[in-house]
Structure formats: C-alpha cells, structure tokens
Protein backbone atom coordinates (compact mmCIF):
# COMPACT_ATOMS: atom_id res chain seq x y z
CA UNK A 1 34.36 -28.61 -60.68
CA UNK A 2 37.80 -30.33 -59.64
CA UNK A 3 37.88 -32.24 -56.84
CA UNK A 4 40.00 -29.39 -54.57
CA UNK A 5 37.83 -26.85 -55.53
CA UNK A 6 34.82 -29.41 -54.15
CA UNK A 7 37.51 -29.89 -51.25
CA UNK A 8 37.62 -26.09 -50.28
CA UNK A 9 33.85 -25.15 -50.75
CA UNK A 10 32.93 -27.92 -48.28
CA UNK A 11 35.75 -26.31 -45.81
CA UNK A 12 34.59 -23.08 -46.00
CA UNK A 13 31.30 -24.68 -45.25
CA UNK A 14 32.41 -26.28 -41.89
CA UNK A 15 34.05 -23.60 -41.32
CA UNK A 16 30.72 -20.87 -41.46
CA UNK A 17 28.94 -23.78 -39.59
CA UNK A 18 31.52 -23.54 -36.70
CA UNK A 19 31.40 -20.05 -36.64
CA UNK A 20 27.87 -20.02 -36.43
CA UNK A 21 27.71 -22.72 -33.61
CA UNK A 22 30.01 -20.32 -31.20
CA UNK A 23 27.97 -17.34 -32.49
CA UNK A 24 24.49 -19.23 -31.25
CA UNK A 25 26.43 -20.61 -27.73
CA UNK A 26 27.54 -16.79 -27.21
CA UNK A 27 23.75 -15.92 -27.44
CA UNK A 28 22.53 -18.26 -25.35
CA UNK A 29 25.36 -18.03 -22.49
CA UNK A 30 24.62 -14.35 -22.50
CA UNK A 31 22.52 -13.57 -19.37
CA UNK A 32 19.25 -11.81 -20.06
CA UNK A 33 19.58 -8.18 -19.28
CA UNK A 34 17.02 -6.69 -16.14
CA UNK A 35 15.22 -3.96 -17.43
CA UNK A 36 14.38 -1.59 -14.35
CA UNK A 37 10.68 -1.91 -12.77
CA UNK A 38 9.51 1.56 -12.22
CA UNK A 39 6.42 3.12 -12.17
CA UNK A 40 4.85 6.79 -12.23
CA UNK A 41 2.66 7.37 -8.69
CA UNK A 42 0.49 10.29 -7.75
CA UNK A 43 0.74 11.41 -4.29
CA UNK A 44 -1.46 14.83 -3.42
CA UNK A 45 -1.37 15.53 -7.59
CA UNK A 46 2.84 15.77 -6.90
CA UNK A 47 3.91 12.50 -9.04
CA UNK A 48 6.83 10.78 -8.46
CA UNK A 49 9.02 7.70 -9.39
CA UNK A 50 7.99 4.41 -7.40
CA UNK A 51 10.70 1.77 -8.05
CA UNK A 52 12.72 -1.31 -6.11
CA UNK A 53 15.60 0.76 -6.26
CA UNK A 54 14.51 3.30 -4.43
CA UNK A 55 13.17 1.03 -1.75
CA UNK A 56 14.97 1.54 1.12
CA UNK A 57 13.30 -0.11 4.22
CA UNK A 58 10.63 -2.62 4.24
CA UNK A 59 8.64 -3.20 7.71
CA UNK A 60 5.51 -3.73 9.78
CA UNK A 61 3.71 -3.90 12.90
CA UNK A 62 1.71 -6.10 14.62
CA UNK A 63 -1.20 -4.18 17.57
CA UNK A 64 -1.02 -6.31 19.79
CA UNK A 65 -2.04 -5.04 23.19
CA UNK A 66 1.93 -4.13 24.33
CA UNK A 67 2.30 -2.09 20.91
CA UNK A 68 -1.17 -0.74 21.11
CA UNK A 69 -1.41 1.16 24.29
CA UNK A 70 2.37 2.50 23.37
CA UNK A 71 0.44 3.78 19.69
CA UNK A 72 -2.70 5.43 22.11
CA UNK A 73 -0.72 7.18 24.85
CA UNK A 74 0.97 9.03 21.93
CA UNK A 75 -1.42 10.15 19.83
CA UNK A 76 -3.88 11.74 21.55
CA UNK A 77 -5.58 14.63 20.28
CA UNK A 78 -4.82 18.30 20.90
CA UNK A 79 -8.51 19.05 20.63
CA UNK A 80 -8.72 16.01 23.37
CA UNK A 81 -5.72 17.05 25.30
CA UNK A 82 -6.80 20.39 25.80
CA UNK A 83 -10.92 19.92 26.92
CA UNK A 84 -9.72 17.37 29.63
CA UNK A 85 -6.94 19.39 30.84
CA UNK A 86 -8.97 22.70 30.98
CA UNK A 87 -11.99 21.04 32.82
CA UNK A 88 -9.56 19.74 35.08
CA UNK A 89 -8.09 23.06 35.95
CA UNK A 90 -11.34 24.79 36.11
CA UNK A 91 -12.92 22.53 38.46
CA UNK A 92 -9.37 22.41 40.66
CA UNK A 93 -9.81 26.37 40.33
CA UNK A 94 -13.23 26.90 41.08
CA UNK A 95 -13.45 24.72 43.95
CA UNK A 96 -10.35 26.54 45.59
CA UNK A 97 -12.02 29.66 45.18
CA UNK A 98 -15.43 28.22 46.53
CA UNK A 99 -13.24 27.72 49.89
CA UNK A 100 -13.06 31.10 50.74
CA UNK A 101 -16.69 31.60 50.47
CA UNK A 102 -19.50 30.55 52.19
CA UNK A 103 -20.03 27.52 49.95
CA UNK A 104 -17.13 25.98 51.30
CA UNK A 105 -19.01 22.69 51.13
CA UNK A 106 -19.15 22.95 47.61
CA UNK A 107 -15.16 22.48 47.01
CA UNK A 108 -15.45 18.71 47.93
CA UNK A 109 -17.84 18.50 45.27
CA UNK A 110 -15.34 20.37 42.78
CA UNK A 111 -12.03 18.65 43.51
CA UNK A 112 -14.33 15.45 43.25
CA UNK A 113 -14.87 16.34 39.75
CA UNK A 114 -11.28 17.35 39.26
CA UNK A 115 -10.37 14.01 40.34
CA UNK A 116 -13.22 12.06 37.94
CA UNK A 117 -11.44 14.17 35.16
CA UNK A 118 -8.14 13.24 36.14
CA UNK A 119 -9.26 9.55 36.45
CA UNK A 120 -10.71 9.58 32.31
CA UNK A 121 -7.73 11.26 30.64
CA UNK A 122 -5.57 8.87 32.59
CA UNK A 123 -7.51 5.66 31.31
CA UNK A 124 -8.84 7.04 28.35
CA UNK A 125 -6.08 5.49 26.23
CA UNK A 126 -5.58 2.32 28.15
CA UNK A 127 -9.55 2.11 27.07
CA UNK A 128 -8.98 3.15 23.36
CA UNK A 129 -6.29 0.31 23.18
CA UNK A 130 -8.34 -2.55 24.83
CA UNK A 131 -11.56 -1.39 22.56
CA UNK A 132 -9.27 -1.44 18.72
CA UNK A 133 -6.91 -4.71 20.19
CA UNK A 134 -11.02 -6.64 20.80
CA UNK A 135 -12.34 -5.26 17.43
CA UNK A 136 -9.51 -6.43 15.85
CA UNK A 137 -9.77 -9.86 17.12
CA UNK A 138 -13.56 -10.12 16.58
CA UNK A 139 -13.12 -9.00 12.73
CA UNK A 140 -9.54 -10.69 11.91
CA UNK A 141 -9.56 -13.97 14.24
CA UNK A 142 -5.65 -12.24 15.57
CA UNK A 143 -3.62 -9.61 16.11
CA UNK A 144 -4.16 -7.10 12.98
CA UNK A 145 -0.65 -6.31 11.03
CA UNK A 146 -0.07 -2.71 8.64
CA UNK A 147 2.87 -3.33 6.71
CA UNK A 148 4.48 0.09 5.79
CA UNK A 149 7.69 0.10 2.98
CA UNK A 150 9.73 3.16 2.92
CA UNK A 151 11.19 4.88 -0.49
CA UNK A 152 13.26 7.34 -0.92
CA UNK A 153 10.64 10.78 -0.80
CA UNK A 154 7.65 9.03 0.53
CA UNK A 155 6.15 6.12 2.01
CA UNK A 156 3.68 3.11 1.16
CA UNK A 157 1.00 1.98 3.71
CA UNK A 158 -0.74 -1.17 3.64
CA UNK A 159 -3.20 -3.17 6.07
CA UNK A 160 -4.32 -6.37 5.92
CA UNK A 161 -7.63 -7.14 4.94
CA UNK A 162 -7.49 -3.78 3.22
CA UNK A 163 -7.09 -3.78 -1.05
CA UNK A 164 -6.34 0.15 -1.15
CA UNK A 165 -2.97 1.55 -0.57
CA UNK A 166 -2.30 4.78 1.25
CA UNK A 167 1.36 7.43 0.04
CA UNK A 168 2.39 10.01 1.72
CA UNK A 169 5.40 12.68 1.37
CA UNK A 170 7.81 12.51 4.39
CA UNK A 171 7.25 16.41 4.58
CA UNK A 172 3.91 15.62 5.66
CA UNK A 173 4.61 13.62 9.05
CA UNK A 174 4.28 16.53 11.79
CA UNK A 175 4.82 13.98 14.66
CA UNK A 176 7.34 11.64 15.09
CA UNK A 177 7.91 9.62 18.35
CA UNK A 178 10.15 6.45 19.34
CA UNK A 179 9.24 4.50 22.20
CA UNK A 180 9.87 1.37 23.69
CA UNK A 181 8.35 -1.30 20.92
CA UNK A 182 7.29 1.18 18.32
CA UNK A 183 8.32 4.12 15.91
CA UNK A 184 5.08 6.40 15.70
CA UNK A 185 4.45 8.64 12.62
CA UNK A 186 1.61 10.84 12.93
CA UNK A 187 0.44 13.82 9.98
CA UNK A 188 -1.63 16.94 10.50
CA UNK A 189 -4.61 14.92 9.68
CA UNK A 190 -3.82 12.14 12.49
CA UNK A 191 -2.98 9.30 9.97
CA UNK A 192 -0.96 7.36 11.87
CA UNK A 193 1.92 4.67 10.86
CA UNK A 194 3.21 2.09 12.82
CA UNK A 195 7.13 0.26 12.93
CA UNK A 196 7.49 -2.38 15.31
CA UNK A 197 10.83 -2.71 16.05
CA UNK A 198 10.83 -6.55 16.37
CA UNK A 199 10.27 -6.28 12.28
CA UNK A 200 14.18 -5.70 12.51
CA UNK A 201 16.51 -8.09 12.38
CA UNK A 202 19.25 -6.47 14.40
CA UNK A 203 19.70 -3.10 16.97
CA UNK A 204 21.94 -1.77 13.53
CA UNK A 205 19.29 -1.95 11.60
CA UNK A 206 16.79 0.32 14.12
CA UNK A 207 19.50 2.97 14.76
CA UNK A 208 19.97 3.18 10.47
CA UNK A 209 15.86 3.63 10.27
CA UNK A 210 15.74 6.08 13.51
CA UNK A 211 18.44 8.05 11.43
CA UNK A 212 16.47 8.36 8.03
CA UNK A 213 13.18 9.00 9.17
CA UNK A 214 14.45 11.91 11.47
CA UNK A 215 16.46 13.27 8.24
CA UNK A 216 13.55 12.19 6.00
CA UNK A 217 10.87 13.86 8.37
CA UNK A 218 12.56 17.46 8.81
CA UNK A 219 9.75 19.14 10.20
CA UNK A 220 9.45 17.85 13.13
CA UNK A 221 11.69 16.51 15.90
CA UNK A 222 12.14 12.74 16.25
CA UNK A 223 10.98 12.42 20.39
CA UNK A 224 11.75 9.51 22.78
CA UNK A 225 9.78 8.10 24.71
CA UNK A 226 11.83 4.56 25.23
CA UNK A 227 12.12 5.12 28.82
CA UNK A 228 8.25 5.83 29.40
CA UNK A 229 6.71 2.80 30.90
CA UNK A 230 2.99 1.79 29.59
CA UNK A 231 0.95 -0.90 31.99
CA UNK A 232 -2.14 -1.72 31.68
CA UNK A 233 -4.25 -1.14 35.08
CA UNK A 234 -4.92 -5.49 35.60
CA UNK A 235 -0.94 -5.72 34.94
CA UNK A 236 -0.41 -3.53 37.22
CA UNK A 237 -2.52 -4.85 39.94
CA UNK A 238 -1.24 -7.95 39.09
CA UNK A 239 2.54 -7.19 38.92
CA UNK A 240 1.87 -5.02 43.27
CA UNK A 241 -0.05 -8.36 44.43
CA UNK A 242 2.96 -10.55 42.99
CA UNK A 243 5.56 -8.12 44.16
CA UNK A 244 3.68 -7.67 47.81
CA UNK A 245 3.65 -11.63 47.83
CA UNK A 246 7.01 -12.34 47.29
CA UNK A 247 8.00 -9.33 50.35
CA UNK A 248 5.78 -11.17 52.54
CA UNK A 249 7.76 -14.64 52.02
C-alpha cells in the first residue's frame, strides 16, 4: 500500500471518528423525553383516567374551631332538622291550644318545652364542633388537616393519619355551600369535603375554584353563606362583657 493511499485511509478514519464524536454529543445533549404519568382509577365501578395533567386544583383544610363550627352549622341533617323543628312546633301548638281550655296552666309547661327545644337545635352544632375539634386534639396532638386535590371529573380525598383514599364523581355532590372560611361539599350520603380558603394563595385563585366547582357540581346550586356570622356562646359572652366595658369608660 503507497504511502497516499495509507494517507487517505487514516483520513477517512478521523474523519468517521469525528462524525461519531458529534453523533454521541447530539445524544447526550438531547433532553430525556417525559413520558406521561397516568393511571386507570375505579370510582363506583365507572373507571376513569387519573393523571397530573388533569389536576387542576390542589388544597386542604385545617378544623380548627373557627372552620369547624362554619362545617357543623351547615351540614346538619334533614332527618335532624326536621324532628327538632316539628317538636318545636308541636309543643308551641299544643300549648296555645291548651290556653283556651281549662288546663291553661299547662301552656307554661309547653312553651317551656318549646323553648328547651329551641335552646338544643340552636347549640347542637356549636356542641358537635367543640366535641370533633377535642377528639381531634386528644388523638392527633393538633388541629386535624384533610387534604382534598381536584381533577378534572372527580375528586381525591385524603386525611391525615388515614392510609385509604376516598373518589368521588362531581355529579355526586348534592350540597354545595361557601361561607366565610370554608367551601363545603356535601353528597347524598353526608360525606363531607372541606376547602379552607386560607389554602389559597390569592382572592383570584378562590373566585377561579368557586367558578369550577359550581360548573363541575351541576346539580346543585353553589349557596353563600359568607355573610352568616358563627360565634361560639364563651366568644360571645366574652366579645358583650368587652363591648359593655369599653361603653362604660
């Protein structure tokens, strides 16, 4: 072999070497491609596509005592609702009908009971909420959180302390209410999910998630109860003795 033809096999050589050093730095520079996390979910035997994409609000809420007796005052039971408010009127009834008798004494004793009845529903919730906010504390050490991510057709429910997980359809939420702290979701069955609205970082962000859950939820009306004020009965007392104290200065 002359020495040109050694001269252009060992260029050719360099010259596949070269190419083959920009064809392994292409490679490497090249950025690794993201293959889509998605995964297959049952909800109710309907199945449906659970993925970050779909994702479209992430929050949670803390029951603290505020957000608790906002949650209890609205969600009571119709089954509740109903046997306080119809002993109520039949003692109120009876005992104006007893007037006109001639066991007029016993209408005191009615309207007493009317007023007993009227005294439980009132505190009944202001109860409930003292009784879950003191379990809480006594099982967790703090304030218990439910974190609650919303996708596309359905949300995810999570508490803390709690391994299972809990979906639900937005055609399933029959109650939807908005007030002062929180963003109540309540189904036929009285599962109940919680938003805090502190969980947001901005008063956008809470008028974008008041607009997709009422679109999401179309079977029931989205109600509000912001202007609704919820005081417990030793903040109230409280809050008269410092008012009354600050007239008499």
């Amino acid at each position: 072999m002359s020495e040109n033809d050694q001269k252009d096999l060992s260029q050719e050589q360099a010259a596949e070497e070269q190419v083959t050093e920009v064809q392994q730095t292409e490679v490497s520079e090249q950025k690794p491609v993201k293959e889509k996390k998605s995964h297959t979910v049952k909800i109710g035997g309907k199945e449906c596509q659970e993925s970050k994409e779909d994702l479209v609000f992430v929050t949670s809420c803390t029951y603290n005592k505020t957000n608790l007796l906002e949650i209890t005052n609205n969600t009571r039971r119709f089954v509740y609702t109903i046997y306080y408010r119809g002993f109520i009127t039949l003692f109120f009834v009876v005992g104006i009908l007893l007037w006109f008798t001639t066991w007029r004494y016993m209408t005191f004793g009615m309207l007493a009971a009317c007023a007993f009845m009227v005294s439980v529903y009132i505190k009944k919730p202001e109860e409930d909420a003292i009784r879950i906010y003191n379990k809480n504390r006594a099982d967790f050490g703090k304030d218990l959180t439910v974190h609650t991510d919303f996708y596309q057709d359905h949300l995810l429910h999570t508490q803390e302390g709690v391994s299972g997980q809990m979906r639900i359809f937005y055609e399933g939420v029959n109650r939807l209410v908005e007030t002062e702290h929180v963003f109540i979701l309540m189904t036929a069955m009285y599962m109940t999910f919680t938003v805090d609205k502190s969980c947001f970082s901005s008063q956008e962000e809470i008028d974008d998630f008041r607009a997709f859950i009422s679109r999401k939820c179309f079977k029931t009306r989205l109600k509000d109860r912001t202007m609704d004020k919820y005081e417990y009965s030793a903040d109230k007392k409280k809050r008269k003795e410092q008012e009354k104290a600050q007239k008499n200065k």
